[in-house]
Protein backbone atom coordinates (compact mmCIF):
# COMPACT_ATOMS: atom_id res chain seq x y z
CA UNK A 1 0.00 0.00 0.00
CA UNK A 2 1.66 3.07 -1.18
CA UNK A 3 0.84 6.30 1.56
CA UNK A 4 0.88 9.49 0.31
CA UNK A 5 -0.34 12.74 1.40
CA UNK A 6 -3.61 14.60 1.22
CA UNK A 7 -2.25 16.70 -1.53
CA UNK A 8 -0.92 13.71 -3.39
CA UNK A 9 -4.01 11.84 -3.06
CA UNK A 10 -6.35 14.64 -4.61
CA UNK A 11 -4.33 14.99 -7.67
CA UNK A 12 -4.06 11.23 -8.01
CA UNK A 13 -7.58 11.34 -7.63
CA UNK A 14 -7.98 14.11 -10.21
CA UNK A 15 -6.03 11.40 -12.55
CA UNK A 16 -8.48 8.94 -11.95
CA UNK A 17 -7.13 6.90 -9.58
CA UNK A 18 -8.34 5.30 -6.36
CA UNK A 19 -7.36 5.53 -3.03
CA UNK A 20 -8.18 4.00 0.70
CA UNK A 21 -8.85 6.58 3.24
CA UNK A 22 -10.10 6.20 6.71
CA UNK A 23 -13.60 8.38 7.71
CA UNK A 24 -15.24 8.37 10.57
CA UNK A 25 -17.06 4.72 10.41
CA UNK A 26 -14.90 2.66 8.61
CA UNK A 27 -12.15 2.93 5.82
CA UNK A 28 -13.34 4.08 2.93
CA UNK A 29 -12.80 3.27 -1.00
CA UNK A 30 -12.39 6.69 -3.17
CA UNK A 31 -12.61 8.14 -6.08
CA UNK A 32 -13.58 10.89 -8.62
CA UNK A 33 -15.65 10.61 -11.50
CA UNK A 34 -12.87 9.26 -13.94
CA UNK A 35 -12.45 6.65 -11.35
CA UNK A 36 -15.49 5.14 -10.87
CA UNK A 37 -15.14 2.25 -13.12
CA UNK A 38 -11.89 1.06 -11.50
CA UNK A 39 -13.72 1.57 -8.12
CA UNK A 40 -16.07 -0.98 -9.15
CA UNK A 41 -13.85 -3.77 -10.28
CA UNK A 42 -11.79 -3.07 -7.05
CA UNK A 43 -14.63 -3.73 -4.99
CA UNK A 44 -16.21 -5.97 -7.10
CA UNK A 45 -19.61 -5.31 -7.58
CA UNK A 46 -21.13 -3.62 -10.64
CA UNK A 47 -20.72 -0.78 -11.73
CA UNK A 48 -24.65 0.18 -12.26
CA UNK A 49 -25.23 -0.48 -8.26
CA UNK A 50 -25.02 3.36 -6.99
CA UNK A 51 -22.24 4.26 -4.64
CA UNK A 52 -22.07 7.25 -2.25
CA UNK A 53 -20.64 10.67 -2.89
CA UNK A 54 -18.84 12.32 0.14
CA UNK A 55 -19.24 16.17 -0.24
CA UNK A 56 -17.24 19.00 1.74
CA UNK A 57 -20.15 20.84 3.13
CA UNK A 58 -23.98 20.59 3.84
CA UNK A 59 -24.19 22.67 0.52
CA UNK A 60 -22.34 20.92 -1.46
CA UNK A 61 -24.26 17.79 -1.11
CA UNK A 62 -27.76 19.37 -0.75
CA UNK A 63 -27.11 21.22 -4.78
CA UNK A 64 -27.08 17.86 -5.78
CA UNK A 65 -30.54 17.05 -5.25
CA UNK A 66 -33.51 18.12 -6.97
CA UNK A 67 -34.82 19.27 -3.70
CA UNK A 68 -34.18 19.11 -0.61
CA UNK A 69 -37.21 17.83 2.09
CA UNK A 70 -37.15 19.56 5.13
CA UNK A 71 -36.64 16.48 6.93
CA UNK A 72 -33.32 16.37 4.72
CA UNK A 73 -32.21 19.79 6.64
CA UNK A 74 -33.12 18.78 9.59
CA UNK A 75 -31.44 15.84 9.51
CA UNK A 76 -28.23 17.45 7.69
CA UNK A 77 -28.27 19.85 10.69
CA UNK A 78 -28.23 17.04 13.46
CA UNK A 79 -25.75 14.53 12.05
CA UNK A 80 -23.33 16.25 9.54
CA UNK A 81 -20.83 16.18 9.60
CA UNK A 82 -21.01 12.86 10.37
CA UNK A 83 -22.30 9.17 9.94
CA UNK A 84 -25.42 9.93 7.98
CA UNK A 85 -26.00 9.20 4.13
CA UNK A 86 -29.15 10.66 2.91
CA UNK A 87 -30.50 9.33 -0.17
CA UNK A 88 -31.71 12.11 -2.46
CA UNK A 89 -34.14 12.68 -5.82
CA UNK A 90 -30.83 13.41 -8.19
CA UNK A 91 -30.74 16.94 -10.38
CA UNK A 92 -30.24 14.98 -13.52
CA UNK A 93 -32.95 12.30 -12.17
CA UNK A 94 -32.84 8.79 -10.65
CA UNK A 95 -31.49 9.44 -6.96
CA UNK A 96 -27.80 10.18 -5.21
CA UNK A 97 -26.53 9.46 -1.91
CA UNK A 98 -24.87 11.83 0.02
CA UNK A 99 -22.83 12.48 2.84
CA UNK A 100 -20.64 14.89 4.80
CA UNK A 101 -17.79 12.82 6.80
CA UNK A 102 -16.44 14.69 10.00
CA UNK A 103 -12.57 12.80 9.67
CA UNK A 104 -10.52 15.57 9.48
CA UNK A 105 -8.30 13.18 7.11
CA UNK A 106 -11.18 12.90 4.56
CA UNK A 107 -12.34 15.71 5.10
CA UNK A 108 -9.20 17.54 3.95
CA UNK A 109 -8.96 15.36 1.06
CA UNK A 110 -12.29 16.33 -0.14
CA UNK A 111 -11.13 20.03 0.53
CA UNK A 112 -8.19 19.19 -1.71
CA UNK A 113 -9.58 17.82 -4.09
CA UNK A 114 -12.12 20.53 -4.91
CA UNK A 115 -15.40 18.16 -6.12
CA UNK A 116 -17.45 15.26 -4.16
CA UNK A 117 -15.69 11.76 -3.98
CA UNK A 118 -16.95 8.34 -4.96
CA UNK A 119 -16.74 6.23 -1.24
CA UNK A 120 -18.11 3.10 -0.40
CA UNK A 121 -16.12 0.98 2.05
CA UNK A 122 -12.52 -0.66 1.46
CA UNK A 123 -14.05 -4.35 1.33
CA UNK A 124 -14.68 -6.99 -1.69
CA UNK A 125 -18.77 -6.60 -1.36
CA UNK A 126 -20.34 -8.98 1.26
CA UNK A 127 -17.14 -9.26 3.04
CA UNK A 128 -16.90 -7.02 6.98
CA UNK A 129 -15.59 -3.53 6.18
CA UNK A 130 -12.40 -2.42 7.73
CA UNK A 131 -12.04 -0.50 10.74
CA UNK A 132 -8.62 0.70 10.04
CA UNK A 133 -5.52 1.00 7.28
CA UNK A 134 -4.36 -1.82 8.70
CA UNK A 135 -7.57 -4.08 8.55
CA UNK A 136 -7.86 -3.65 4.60
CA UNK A 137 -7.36 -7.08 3.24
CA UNK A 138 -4.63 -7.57 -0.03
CA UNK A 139 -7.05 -8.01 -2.19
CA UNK A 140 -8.11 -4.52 -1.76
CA UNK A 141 -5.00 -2.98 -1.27
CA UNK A 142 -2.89 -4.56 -3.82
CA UNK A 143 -5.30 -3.14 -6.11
CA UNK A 144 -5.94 0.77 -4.63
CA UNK A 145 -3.12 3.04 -6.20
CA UNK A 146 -2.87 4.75 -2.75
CA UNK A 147 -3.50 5.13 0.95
CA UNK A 148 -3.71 8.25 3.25
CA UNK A 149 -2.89 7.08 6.58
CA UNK A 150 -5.02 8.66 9.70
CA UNK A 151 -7.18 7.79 12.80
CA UNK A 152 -9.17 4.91 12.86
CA UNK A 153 -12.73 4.70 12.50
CA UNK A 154 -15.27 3.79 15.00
CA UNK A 155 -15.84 0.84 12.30
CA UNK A 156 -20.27 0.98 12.02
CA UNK A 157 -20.92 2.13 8.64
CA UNK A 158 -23.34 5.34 8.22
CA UNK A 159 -26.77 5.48 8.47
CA UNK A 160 -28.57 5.24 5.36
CA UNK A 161 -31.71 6.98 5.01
CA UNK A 162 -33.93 7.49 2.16
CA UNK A 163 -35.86 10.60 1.16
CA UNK A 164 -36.21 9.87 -2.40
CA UNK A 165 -39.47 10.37 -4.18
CA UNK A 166 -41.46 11.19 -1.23
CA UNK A 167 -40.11 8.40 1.37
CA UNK A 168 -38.74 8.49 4.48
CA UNK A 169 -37.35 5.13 5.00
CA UNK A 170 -34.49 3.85 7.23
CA UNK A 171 -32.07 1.79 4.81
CA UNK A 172 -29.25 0.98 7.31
CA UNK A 173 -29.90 2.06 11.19
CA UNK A 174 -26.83 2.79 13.70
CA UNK A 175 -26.34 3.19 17.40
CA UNK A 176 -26.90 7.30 16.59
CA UNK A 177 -29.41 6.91 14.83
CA UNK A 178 -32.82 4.22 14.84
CA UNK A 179 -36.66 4.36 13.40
CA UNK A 180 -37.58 5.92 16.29
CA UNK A 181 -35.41 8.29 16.66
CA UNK A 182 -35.58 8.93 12.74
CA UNK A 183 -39.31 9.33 13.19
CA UNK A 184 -39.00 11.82 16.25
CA UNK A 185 -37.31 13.74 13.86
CA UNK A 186 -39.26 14.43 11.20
């Protein structure tokens, strides 16, 4: 695993290449948009499944829906930055999944970098996701074209929840954040 720096990392990433990083949860799987193929095969899983964007600011990940529920907001102002993806009615249609990490690592990277990043965890699909650099298996690894070393995460994925076309449904629930609590929220 070759470990570069944040400032490495965005331009590699501005090159298309991928990259492990640790967040908050667990260690994440990067890359931009002329990266997202490779991210695919890395992780093995196909490419048409939809994979989370991590965005820099509230903002930032809020212009890319078509709108933005208040329940979105609300939720955006409790958890981000943090372990929350919200699920989103896309500008350009069909939905996107959004989140703002709080790990200062990532987060400078995404500062870096200037645009949202491709993430999904730094596992083969089905497999446990890594807590830590050191957790990410060869297979996964051997194949990234860099790490950016950092804290560990606290290793539970993000919430998921989904506000798309009207819903509010719980997709993946955490220790933060359950159905009831969701539902208190809204």
């Amino acid at each position: 695993m070759r470990l570069v720096s944040v400032t490495e990392a965005a331009e590699f990433l501005r090159e298309g290449k991928v990259g492990i990083v640790p967040t908050e949860t667990v260690v994440g799987l990067v890359a931009g948009e002329s990266g997202m193929v490779r991210l695919a095969q890395i992780k093995g899983r196909s490419p048409d499944k939809p994979i989370a964007l991590l965005c820099s600011s509230t903002q930032e990940a809020l212009a890319l829906a078509r709108e933005v529920p208040p329940l979105a907001l609300s939720l955006a102002d409790h958890f981000w930055p943090g372990p929350l993806t919200l699920v989103l009615d896309a500008r350009d249609g069909g939905t996107v999944g959004v989140r703002v990490p709080g790990h200062p690592v990532v987060r400078a990277l995404l500062f870096s970098h200037g645009a949202p990043l491709y993430a999904t965890s730094a596992n083969r699909s089905g497999q446990d996701a890594p807590r830590a650099l050191e957790e990410v298996k060869p297979g996964i690894s051997s194949l990234a074209d860099f790490a950016v070393e950092g804290e560990p995460g606290g290793g539970e994925a993000s919430a998921v929840v989904d506000l798309s076309g009207g819903n509010i449904r719980l997709l993946r629930s955490t220790k933060s954040l359950d159905e009831e609590k969701l539902f208190r929220l809204s």
